[in-house]
PDB file of N, CA and C in Angstrom:
ATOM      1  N   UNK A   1     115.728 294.585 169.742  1.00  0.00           N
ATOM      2  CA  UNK A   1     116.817 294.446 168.789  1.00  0.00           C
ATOM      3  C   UNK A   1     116.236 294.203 167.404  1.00  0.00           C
ATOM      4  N   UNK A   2     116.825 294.672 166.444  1.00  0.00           N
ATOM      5  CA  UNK A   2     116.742 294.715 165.196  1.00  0.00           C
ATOM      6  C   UNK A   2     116.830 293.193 164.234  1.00  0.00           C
ATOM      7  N   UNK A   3     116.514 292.877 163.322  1.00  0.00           N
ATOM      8  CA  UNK A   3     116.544 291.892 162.775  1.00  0.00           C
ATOM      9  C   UNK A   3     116.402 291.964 161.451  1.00  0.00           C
ATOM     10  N   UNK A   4     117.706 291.404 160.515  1.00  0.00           N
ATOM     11  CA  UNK A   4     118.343 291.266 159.457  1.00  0.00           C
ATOM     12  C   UNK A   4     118.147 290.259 158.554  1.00  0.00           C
ATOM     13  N   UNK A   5     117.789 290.826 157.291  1.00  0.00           N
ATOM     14  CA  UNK A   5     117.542 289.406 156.532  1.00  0.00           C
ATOM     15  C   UNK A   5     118.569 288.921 155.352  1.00  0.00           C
ATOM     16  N   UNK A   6     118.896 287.803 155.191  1.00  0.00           N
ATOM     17  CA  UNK A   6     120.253 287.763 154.539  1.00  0.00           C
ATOM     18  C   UNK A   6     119.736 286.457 153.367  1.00  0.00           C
ATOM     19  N   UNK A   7     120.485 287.219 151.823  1.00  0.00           N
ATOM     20  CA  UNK A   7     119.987 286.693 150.810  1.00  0.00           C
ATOM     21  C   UNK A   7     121.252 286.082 150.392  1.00  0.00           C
ATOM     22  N   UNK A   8     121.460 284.677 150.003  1.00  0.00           N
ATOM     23  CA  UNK A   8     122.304 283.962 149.130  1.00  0.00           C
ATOM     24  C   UNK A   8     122.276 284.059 147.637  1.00  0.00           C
ATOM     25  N   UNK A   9     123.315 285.382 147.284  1.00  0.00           N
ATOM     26  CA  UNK A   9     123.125 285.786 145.776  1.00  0.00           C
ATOM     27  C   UNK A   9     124.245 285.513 144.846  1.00  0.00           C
ATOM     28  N   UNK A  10     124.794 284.735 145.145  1.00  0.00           N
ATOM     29  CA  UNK A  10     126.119 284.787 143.991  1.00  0.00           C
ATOM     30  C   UNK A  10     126.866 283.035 144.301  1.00  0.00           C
ATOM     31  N   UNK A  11     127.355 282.138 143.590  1.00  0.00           N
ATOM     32  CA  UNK A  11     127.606 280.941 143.694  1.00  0.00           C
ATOM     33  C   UNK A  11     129.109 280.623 144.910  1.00  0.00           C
ATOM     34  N   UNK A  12     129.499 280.178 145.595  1.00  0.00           N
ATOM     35  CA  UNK A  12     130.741 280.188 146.310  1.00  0.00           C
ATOM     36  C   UNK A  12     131.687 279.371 145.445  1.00  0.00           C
ATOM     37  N   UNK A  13     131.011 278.552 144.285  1.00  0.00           N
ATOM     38  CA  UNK A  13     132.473 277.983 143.351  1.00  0.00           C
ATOM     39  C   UNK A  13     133.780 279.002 143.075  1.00  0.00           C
ATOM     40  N   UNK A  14     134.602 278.406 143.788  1.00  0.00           N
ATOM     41  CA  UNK A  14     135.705 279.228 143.430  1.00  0.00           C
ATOM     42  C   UNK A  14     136.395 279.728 144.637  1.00  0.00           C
ATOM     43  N   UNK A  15     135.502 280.232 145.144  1.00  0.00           N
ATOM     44  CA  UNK A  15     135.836 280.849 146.502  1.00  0.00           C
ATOM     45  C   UNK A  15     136.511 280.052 147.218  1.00  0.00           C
ATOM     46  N   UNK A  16     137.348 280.412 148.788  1.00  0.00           N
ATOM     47  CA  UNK A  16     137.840 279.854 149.621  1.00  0.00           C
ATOM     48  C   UNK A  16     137.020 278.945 150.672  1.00  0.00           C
ATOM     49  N   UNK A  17     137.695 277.739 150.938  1.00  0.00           N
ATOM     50  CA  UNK A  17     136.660 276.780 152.015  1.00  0.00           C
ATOM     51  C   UNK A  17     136.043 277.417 152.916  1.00  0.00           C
ATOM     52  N   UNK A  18     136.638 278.283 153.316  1.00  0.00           N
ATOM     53  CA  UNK A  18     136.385 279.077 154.481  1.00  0.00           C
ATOM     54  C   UNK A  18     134.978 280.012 154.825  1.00  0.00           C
ATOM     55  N   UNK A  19     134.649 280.404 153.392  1.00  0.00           N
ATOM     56  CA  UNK A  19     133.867 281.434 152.640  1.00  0.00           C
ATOM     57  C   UNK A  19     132.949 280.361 152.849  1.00  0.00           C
ATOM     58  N   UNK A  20     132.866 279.109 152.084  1.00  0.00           N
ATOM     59  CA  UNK A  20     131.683 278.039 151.623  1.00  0.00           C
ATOM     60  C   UNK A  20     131.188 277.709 153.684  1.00  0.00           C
ATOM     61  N   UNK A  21     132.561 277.930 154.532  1.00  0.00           N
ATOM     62  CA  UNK A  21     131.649 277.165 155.440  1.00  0.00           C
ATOM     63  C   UNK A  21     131.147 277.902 156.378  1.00  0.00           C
ATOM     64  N   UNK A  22     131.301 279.417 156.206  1.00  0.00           N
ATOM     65  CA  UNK A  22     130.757 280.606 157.036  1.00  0.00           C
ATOM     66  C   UNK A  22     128.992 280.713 156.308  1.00  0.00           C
ATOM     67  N   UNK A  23     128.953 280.363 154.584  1.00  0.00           N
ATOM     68  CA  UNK A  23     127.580 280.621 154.496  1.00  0.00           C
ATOM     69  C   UNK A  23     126.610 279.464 154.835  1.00  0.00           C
ATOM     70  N   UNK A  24     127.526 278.045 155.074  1.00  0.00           N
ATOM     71  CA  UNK A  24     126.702 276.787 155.835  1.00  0.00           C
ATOM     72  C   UNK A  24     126.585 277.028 157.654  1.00  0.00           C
ATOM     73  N   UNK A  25     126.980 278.171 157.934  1.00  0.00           N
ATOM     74  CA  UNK A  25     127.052 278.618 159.378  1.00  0.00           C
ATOM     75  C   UNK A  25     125.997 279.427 159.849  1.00  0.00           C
ATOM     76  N   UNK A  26     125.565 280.354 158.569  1.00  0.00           N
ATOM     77  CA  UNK A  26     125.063 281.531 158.156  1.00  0.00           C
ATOM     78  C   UNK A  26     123.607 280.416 158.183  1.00  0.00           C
ATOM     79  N   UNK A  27     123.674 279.508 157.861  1.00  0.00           N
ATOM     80  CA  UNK A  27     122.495 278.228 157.248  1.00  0.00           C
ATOM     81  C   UNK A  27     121.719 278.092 155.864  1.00  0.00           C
ATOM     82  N   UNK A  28     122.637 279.070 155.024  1.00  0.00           N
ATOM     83  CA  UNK A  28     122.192 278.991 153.485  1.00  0.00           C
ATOM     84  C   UNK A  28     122.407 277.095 152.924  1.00  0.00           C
ATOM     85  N   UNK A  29     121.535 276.534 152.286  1.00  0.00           N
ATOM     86  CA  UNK A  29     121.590 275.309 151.971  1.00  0.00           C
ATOM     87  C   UNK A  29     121.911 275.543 150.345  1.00  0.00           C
ATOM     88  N   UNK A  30     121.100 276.353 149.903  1.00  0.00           N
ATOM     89  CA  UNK A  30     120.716 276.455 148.238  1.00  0.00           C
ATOM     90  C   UNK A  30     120.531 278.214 148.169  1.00  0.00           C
ATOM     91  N   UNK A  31     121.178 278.620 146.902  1.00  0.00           N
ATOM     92  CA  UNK A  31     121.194 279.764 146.362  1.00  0.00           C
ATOM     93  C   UNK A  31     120.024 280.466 146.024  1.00  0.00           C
ATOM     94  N   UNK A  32     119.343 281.673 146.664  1.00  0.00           N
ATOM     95  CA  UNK A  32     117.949 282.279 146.381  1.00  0.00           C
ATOM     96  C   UNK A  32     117.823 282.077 147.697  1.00  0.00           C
ATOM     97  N   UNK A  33     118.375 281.580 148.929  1.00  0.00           N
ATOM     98  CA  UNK A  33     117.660 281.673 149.947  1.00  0.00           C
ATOM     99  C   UNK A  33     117.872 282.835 150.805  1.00  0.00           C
ATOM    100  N   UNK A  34     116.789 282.586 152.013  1.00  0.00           N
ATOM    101  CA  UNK A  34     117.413 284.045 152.587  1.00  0.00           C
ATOM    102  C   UNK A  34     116.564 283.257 154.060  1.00  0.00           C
ATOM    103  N   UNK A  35     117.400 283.619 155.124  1.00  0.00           N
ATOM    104  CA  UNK A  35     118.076 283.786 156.449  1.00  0.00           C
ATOM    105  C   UNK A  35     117.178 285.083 157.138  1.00  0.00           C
ATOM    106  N   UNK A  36     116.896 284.838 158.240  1.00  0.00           N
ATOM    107  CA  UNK A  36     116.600 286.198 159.191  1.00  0.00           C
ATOM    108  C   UNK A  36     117.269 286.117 160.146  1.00  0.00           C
ATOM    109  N   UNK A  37     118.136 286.686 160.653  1.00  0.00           N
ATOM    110  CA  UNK A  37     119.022 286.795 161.998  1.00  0.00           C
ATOM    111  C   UNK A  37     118.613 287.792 163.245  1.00  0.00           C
ATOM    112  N   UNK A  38     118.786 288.058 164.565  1.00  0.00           N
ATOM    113  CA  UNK A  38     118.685 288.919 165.432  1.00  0.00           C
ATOM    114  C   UNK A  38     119.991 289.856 164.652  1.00  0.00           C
ATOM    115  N   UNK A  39     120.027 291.146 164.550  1.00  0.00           N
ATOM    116  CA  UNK A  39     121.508 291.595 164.516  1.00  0.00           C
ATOM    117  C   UNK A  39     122.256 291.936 165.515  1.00  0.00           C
ATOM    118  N   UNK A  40     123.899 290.840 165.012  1.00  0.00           N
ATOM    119  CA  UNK A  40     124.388 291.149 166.257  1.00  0.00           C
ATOM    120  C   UNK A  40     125.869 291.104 165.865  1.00  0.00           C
ATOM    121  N   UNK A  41     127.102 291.748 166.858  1.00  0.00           N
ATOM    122  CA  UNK A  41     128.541 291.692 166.413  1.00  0.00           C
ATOM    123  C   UNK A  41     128.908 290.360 165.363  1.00  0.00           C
ATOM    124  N   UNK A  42     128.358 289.022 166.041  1.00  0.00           N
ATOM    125  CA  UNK A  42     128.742 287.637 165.500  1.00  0.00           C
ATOM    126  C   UNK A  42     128.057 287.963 164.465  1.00  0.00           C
ATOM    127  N   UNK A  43     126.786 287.897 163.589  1.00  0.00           N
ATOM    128  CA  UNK A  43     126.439 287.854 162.299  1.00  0.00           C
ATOM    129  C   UNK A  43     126.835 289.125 161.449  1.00  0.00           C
ATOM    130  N   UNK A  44     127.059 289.959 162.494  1.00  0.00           N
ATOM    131  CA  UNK A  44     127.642 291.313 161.195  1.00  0.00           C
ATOM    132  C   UNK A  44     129.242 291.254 160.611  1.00  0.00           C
ATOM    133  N   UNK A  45     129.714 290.024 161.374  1.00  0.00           N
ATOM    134  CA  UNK A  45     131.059 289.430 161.297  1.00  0.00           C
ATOM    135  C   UNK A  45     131.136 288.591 160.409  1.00  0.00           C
ATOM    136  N   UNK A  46     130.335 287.391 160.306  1.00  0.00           N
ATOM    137  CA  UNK A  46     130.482 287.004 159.083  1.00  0.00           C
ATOM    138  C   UNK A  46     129.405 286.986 157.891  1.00  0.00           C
ATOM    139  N   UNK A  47     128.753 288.300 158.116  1.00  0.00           N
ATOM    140  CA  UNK A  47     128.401 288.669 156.962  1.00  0.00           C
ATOM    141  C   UNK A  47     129.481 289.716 156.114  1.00  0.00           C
ATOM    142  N   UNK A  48     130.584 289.917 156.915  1.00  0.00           N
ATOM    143  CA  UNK A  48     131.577 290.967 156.356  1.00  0.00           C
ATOM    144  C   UNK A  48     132.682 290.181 155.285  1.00  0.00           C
ATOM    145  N   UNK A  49     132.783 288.739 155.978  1.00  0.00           N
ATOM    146  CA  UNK A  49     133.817 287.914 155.332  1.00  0.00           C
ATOM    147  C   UNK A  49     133.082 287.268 153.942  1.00  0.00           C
ATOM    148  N   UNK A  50     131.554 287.305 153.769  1.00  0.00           N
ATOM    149  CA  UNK A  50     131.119 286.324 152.720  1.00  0.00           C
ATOM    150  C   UNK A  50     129.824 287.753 152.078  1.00  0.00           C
ATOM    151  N   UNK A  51     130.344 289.175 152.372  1.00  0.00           N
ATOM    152  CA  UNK A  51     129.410 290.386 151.482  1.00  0.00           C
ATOM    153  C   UNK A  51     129.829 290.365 150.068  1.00  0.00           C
ATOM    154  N   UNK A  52     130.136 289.407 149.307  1.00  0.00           N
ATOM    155  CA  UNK A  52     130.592 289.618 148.031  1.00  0.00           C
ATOM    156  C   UNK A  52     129.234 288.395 147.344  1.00  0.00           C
ATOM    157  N   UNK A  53     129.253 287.478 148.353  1.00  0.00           N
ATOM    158  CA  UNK A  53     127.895 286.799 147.701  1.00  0.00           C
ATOM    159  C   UNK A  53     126.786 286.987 148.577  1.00  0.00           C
ATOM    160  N   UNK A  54     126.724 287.253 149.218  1.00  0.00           N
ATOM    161  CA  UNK A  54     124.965 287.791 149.949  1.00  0.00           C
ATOM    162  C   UNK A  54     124.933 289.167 149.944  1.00  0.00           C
ATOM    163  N   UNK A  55     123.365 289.491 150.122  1.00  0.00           N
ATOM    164  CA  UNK A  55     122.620 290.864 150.533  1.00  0.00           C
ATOM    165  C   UNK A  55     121.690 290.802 151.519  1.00  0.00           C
ATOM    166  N   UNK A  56     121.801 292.135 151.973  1.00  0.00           N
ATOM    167  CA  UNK A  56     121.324 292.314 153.295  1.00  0.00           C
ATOM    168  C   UNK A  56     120.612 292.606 153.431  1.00  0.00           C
ATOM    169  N   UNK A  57     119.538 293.147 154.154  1.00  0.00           N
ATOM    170  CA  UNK A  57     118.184 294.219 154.040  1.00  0.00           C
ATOM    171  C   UNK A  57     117.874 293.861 155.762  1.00  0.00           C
ATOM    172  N   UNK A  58     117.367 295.107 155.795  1.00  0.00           N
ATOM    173  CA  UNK A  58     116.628 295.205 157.426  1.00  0.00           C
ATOM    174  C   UNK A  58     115.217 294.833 157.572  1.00  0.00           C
ATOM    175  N   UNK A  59     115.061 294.232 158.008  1.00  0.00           N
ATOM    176  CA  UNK A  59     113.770 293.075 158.735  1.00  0.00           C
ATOM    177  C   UNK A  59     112.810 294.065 158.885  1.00  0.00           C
ATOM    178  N   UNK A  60     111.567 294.558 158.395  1.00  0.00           N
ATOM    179  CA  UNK A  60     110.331 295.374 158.990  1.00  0.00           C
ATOM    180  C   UNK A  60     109.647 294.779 159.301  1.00  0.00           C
ATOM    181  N   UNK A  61     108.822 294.988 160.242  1.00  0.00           N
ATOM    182  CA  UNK A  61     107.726 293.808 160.489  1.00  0.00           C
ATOM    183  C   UNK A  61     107.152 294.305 162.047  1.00  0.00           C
ATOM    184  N   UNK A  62     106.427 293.871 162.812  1.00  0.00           N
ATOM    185  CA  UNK A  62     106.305 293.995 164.055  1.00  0.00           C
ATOM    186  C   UNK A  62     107.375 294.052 165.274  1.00  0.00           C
ATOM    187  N   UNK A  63     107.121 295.105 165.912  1.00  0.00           N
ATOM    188  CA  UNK A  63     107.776 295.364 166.976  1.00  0.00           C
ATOM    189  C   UNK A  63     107.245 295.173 168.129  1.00  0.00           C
ATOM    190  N   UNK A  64     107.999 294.215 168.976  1.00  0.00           N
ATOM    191  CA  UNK A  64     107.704 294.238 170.381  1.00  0.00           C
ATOM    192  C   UNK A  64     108.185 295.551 171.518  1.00  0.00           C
TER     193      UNK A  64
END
């Protein structure tokens, strides 16, 4: 399986609670960070609800 890396790019002030607690789910602490996930239905889910402040990119690296 593939693996996704996810960047915290844009501030959630403003935004809905909901938004702020999908990217503390996601495990962004502080803005500039970035996340590696397995990709899967659950993270491509709420990366769909909070794609207005993160970016995505596909994981290269070693394959098992």
């Amino acid at each position: 399986m593939s693996k996704i890396r996810i960047t915290w790019i844009k501030s959630a002030i403003g935004y809905e609670e909901r938004q702020r607690k999908t990217l503390a789910t996601l495990g962004f602490h502080r803005l500039n960070q970035s996340v590696v996930f397995e990709d899967s239905n659950s993270v491509r889910g709420m990366i769909i609800k909070v794609r207005h402040l993160v970016r995505v990119e596909e994981e290269l690296g070693k394959t098992k």
